[in-house]
Every structure is written in C-alpha cells, then in structure tokens.
C-alpha atoms as a PDB file:
ATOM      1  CA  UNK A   1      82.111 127.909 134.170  1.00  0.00           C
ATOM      2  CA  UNK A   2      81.425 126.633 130.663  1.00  0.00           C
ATOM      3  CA  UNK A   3      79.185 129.369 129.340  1.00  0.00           C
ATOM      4  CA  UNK A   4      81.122 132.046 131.693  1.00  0.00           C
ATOM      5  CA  UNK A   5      84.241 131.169 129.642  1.00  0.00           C
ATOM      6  CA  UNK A   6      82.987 130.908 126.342  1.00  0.00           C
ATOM      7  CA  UNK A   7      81.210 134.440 126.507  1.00  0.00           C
ATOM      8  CA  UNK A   8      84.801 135.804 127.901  1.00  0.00           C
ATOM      9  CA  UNK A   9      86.586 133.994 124.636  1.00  0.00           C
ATOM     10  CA  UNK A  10      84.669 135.620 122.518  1.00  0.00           C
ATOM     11  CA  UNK A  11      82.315 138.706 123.308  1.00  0.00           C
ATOM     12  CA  UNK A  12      80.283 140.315 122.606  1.00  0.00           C
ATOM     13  CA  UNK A  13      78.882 137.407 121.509  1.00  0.00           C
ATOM     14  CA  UNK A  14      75.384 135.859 120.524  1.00  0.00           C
ATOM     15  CA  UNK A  15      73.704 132.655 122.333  1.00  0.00           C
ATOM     16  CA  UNK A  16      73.762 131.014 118.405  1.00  0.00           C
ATOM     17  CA  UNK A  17      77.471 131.308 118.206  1.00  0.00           C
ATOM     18  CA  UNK A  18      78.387 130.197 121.903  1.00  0.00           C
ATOM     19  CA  UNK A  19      75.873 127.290 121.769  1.00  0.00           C
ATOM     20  CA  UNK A  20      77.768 126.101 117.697  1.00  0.00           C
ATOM     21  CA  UNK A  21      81.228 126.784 119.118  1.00  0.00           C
ATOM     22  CA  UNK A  22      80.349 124.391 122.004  1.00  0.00           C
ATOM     23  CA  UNK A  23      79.397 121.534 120.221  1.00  0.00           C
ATOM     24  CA  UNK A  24      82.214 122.505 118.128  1.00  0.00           C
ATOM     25  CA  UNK A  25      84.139 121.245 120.934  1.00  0.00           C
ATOM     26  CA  UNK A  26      82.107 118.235 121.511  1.00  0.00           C
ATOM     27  CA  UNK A  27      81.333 119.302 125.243  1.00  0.00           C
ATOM     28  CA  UNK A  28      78.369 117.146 125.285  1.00  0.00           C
ATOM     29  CA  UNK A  29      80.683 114.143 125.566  1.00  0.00           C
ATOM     30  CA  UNK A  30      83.500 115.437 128.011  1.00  0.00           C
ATOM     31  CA  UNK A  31      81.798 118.028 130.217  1.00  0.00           C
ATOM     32  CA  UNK A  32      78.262 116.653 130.909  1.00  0.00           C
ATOM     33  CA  UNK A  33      76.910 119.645 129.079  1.00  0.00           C
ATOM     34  CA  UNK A  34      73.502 118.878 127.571  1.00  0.00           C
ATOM     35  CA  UNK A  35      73.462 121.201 124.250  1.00  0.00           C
ATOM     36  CA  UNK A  36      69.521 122.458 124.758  1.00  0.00           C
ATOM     37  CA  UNK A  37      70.495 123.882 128.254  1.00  0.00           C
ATOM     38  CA  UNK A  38      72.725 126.562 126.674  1.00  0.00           C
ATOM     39  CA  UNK A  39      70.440 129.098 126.102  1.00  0.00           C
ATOM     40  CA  UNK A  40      68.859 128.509 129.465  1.00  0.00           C
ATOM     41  CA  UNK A  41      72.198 128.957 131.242  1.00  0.00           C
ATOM     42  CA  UNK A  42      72.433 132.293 129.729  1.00  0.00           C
ATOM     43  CA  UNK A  43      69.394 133.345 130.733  1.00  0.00           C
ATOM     44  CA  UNK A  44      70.071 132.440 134.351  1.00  0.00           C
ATOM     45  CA  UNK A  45      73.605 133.866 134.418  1.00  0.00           C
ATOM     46  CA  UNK A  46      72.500 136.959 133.049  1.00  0.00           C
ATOM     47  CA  UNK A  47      69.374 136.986 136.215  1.00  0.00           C
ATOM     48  CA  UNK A  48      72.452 136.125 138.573  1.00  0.00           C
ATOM     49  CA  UNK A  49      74.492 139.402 137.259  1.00  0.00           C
ATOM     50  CA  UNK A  50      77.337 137.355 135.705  1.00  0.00           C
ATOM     51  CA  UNK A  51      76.473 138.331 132.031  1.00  0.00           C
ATOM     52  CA  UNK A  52      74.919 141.206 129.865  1.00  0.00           C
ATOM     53  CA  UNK A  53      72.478 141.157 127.511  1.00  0.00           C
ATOM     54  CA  UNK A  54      72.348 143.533 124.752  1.00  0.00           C
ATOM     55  CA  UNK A  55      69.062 143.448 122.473  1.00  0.00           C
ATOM     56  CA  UNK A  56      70.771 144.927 118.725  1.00  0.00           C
ATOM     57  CA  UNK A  57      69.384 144.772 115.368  1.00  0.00           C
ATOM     58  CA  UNK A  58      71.540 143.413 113.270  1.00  0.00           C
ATOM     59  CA  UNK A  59      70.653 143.371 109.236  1.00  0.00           C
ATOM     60  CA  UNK A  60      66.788 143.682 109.967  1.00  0.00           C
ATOM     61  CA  UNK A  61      67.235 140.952 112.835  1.00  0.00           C
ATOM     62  CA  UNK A  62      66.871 141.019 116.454  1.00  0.00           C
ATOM     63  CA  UNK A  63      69.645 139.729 118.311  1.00  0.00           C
ATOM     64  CA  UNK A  64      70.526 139.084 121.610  1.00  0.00           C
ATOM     65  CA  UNK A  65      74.713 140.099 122.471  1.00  0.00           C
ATOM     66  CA  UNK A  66      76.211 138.800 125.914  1.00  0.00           C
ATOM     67  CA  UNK A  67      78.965 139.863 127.942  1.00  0.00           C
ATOM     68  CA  UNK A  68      80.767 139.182 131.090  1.00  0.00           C
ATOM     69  CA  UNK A  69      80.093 141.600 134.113  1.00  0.00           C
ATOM     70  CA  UNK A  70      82.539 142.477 136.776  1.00  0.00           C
ATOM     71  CA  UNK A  71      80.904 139.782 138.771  1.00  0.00           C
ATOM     72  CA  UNK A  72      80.846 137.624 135.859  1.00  0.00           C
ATOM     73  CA  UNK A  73      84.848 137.961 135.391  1.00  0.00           C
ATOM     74  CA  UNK A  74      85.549 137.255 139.170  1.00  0.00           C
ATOM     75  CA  UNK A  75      83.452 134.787 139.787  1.00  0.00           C
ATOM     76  CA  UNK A  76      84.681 132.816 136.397  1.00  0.00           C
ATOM     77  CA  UNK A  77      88.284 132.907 137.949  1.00  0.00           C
ATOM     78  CA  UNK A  78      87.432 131.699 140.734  1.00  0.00           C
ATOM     79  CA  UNK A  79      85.689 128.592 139.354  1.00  0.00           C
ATOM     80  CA  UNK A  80      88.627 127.803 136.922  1.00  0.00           C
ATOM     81  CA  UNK A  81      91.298 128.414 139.770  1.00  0.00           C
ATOM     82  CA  UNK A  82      88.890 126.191 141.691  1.00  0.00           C
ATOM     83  CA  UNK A  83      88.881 123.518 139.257  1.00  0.00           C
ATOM     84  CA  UNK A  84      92.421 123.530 138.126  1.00  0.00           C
ATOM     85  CA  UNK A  85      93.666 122.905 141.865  1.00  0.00           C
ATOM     86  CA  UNK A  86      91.198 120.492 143.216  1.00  0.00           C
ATOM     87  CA  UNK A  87      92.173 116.800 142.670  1.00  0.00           C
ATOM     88  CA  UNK A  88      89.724 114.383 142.043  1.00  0.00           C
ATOM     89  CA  UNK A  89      90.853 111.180 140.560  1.00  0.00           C
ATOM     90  CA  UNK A  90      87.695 109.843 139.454  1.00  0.00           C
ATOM     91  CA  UNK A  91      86.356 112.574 137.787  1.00  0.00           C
ATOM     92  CA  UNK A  92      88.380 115.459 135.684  1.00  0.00           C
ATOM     93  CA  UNK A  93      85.829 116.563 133.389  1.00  0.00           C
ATOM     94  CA  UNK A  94      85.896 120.174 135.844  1.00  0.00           C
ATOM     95  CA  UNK A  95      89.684 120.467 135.032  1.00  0.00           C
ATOM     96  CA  UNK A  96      89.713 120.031 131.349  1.00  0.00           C
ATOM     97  CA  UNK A  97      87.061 121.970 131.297  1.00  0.00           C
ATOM     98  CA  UNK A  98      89.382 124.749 132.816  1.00  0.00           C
ATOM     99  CA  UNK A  99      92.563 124.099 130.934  1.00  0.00           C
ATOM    100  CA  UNK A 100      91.018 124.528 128.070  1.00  0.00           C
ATOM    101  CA  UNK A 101      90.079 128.068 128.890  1.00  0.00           C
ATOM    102  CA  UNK A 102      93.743 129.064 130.085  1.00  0.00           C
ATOM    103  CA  UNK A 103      94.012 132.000 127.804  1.00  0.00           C
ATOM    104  CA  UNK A 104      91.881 133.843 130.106  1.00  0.00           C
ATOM    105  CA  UNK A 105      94.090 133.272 133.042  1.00  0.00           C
ATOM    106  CA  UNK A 106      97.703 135.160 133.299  1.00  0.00           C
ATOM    107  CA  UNK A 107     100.784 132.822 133.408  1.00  0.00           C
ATOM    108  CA  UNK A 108     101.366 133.164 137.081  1.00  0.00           C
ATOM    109  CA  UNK A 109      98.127 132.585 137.890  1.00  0.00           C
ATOM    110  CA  UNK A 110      97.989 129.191 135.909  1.00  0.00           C
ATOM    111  CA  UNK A 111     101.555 128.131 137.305  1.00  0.00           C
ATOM    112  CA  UNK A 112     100.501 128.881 141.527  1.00  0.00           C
ATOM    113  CA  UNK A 113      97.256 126.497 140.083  1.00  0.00           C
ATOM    114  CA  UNK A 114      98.528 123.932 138.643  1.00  0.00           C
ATOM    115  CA  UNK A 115     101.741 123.373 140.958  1.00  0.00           C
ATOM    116  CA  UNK A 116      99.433 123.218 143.549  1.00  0.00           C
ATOM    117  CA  UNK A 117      97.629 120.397 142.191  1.00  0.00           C
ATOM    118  CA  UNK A 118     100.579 118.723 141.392  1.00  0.00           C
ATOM    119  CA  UNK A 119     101.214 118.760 145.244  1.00  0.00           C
ATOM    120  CA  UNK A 120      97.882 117.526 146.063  1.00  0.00           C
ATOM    121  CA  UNK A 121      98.245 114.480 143.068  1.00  0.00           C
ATOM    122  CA  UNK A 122     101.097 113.807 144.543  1.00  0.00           C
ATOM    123  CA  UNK A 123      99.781 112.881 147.751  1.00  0.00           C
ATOM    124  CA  UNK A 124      96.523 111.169 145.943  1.00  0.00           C
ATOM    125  CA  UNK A 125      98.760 109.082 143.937  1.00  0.00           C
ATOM    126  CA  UNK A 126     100.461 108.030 147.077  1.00  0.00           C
ATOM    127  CA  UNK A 127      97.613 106.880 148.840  1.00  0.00           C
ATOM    128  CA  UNK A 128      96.132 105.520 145.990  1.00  0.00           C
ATOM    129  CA  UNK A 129      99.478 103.009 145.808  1.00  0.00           C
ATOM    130  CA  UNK A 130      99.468 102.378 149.819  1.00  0.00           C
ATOM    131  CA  UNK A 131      95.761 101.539 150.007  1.00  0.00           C
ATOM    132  CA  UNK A 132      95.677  97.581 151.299  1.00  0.00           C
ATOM    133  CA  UNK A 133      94.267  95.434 148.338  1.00  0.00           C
ATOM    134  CA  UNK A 134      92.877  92.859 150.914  1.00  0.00           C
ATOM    135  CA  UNK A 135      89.771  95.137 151.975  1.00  0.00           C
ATOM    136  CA  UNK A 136      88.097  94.875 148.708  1.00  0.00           C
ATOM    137  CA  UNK A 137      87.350  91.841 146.528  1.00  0.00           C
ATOM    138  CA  UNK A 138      89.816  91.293 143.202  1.00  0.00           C
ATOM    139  CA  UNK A 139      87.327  92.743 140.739  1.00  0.00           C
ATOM    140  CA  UNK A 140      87.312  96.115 142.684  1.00  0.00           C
ATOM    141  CA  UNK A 141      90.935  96.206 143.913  1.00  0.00           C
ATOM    142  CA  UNK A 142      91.510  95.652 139.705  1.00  0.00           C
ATOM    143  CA  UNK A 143      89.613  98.929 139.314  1.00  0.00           C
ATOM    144  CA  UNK A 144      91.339 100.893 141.939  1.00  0.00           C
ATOM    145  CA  UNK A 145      94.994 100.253 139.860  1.00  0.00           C
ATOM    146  CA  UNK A 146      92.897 101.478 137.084  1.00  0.00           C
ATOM    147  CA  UNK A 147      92.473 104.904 139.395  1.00  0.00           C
ATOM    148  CA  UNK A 148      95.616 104.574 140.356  1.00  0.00           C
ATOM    149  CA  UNK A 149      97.378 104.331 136.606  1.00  0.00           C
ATOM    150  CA  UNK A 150      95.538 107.317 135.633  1.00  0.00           C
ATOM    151  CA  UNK A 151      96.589 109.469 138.594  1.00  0.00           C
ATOM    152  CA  UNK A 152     100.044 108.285 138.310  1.00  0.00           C
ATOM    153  CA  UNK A 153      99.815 109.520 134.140  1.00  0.00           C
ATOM    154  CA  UNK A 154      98.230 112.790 135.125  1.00  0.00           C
ATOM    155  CA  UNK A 155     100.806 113.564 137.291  1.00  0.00           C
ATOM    156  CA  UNK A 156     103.751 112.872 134.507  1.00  0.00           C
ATOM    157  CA  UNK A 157     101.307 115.163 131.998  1.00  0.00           C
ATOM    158  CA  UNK A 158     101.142 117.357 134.705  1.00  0.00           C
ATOM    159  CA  UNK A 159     104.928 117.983 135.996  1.00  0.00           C
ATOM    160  CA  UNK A 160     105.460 118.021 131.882  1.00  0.00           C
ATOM    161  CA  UNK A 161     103.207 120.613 131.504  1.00  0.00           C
ATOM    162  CA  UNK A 162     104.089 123.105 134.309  1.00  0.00           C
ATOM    163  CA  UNK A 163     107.809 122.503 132.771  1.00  0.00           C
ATOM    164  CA  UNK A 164     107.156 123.722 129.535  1.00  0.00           C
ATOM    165  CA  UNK A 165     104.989 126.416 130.353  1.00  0.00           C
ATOM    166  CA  UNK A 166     108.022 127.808 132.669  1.00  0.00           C
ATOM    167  CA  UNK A 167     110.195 127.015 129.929  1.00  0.00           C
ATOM    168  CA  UNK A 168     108.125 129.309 127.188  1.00  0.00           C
ATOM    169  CA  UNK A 169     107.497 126.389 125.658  1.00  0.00           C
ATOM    170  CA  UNK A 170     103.685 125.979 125.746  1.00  0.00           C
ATOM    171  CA  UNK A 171     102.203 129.321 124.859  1.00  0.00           C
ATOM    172  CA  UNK A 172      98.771 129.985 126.245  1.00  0.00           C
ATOM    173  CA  UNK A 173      97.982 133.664 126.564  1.00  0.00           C
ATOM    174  CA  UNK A 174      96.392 135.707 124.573  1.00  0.00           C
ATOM    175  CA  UNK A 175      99.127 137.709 123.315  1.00  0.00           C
ATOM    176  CA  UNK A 176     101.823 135.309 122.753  1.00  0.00           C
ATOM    177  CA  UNK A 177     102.409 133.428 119.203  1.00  0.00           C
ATOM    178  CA  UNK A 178     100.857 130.172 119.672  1.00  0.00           C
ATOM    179  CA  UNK A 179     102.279 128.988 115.798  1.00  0.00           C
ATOM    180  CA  UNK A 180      98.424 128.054 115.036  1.00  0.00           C
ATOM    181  CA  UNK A 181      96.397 130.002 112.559  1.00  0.00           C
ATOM    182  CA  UNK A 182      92.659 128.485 112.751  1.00  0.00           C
ATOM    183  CA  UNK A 183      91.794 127.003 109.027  1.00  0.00           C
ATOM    184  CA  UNK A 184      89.925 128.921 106.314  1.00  0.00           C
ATOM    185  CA  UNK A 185      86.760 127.523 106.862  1.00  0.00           C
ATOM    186  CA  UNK A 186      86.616 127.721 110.779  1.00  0.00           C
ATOM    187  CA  UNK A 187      83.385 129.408 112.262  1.00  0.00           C
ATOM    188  CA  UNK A 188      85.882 131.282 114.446  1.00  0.00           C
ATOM    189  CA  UNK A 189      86.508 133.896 111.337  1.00  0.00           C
ATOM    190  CA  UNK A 190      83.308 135.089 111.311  1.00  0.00           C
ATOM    191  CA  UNK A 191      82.564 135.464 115.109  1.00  0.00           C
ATOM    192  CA  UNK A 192      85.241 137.554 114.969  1.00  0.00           C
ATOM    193  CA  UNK A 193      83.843 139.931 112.141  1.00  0.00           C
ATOM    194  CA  UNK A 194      80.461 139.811 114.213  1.00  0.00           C
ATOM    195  CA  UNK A 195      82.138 140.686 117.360  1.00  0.00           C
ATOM    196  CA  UNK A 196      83.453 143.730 115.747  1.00  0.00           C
ATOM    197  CA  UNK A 197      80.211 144.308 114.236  1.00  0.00           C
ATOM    198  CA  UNK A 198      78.386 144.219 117.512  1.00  0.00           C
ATOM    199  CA  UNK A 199      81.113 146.566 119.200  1.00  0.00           C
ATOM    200  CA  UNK A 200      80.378 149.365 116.703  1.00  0.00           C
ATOM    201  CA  UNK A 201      76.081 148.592 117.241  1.00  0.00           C
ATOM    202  CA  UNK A 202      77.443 149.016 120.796  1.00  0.00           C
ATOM    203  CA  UNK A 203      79.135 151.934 120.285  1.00  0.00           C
ATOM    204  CA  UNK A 204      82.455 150.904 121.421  1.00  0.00           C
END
C-alpha cells in the first residue's frame, strides 16, 4: 500500500525519489518499512501488474519512471479502504499508513471509511472496558488499560476528525486549499519539475 500510494502521489515518478520521499517521512519507524526493500517492492509490483515502468533517458542518464496501472489504482483503494475501517487496537501502523494518503481518496469515500470504524471502535472500546480484570495477573490487566486508554483516545481523535472533515474544516483533497505551501527547500519542488519532465519524455 506504501509504494502503491507514493507512486499515485507523485507520478510519473523514479524509484530514487519514492525511496528519499519515504524516509522523508520516517516510515522506517512507523510502518515497518525497511528502506533497502523499496526498490525491490517496485520491481515486484510492477511483475504483479500494479505499476509501469518506463525506461527514459534523461540528461545522458538512464532512468527508470513508474506509474500506477488500472489494477494498480483499484487494488490501492481497496487496501487503504481496507485499512482505514479495520480496527485493531494493538497495532495501527496499517491505518496511519492510510490516512496519510487521503488525498487520493474522494471525501465520501473517506467519510463511509472512517465512520465505519468509528462504529467498530466503538464496540472495541466497549469490550475492552467490560473485560473481567480477575482472569489475568495485575501486571497484564495494567497493560490491557493501557489498550484500553488508547482506544478510548482514538475514538475522541476519531469522532473529531470525521466532524471537521464534514464541517470543511480539515481539507484533504487534492483540489481544495489546504493553507500549506511546502518550504523552499523541500525535495517536493523538484519532483514536481521532474514529473513534468518525464510527462513530455513520455509524450503526454
């Protein structure tokens, strides 16, 4: 879902810039992603049909563009729909991973998803608070409240959340203003000049 999202973000796009605009966002600490798999990934996502590869010289220089496929697209919805409705309280790393690709999801889309976990917290906070403390030992019912705090602050993020994106007040897509401009000196500017770039080598 990682790579998937990334390429969709920002092709067409080269395996140097997705792997530097990962670690950029320091996935190697929240989403298990180890960064000298990267290039790997895209290798087997573009056998599996998910992305393209486009072999351009660029300045003199080989380089290898990717893109999103049909099956690519679909199947990357249905891993971040996946992820932002499935509840597990003792691992989220899948969901942030998907929030933090919401731009490529449509505002209804993201509100059915995320109200939809907010049932199913609901019901894991609840059982989380009825479970009986006297069929584990003190150290390990102390970790369950632990479990059990962080569900119950998910779920008042989460109602907050839904809230403000209903109330226009959390702007996500791609064409609204978000009242962020990315600074001077972020890598971001020049992927974008090198995504143009590669369009024209591609023709488009």
């Amino acid at each position: 879902m990682l790579l998937l999202g990334a390429v969709a973000l920002f092709e067409p796009v080269n395996g140097y810039q997705i792997r530097r605009e990962l670690l950029s966002w320091q996935v190697d600490r929240w989403a298990h992603t180890n960064p000298g798999s990267i290039y790997h990934g895209l290798t087997s996502l573009t056998g599996l049909g998910h992305l393209v590869r486009h072999d351009l010289v660029d300045g003199g220089r080989e380089v290898a563009v990717y893109e999103l496929t049909g099956s690519g697209r679909a199947e990357l919805e249905r891993l971040m729909v996946e992820a932002l409705e499935t509840v597990n309280p003792y691992e989220r790393s899948a969901f942030t991973v998907a929030f933090s690709m919401l731009p490529l999801l449509d505002r209804d889309r993201v509100l059915r998803s995320l109200t939809r976990r907010r049932v199913d917290l609901e019901q894991t906070v609840a059982e989380l608070a009825a479970a009986n403390p006297g069929v584990a030992p003190p150290h390990a019912t102390r970790s369950m409240l632990l479990w059990l705090d962080l569900a119950v602050a998910e779920l008042a993020w989460l109602r907050e959340t839904i809230e403000d994106i209903r109330a226009g007040k959390l702007p996500f897509e791609m064409d609204d203003d978000w009242g962020w401009t990315p600074p001077a000196d972020d890598p971001g500017w020049q992927m974008s000049t090198d995504r143009e770039k590669y369009r024209a080598l591609l023709g488009r």
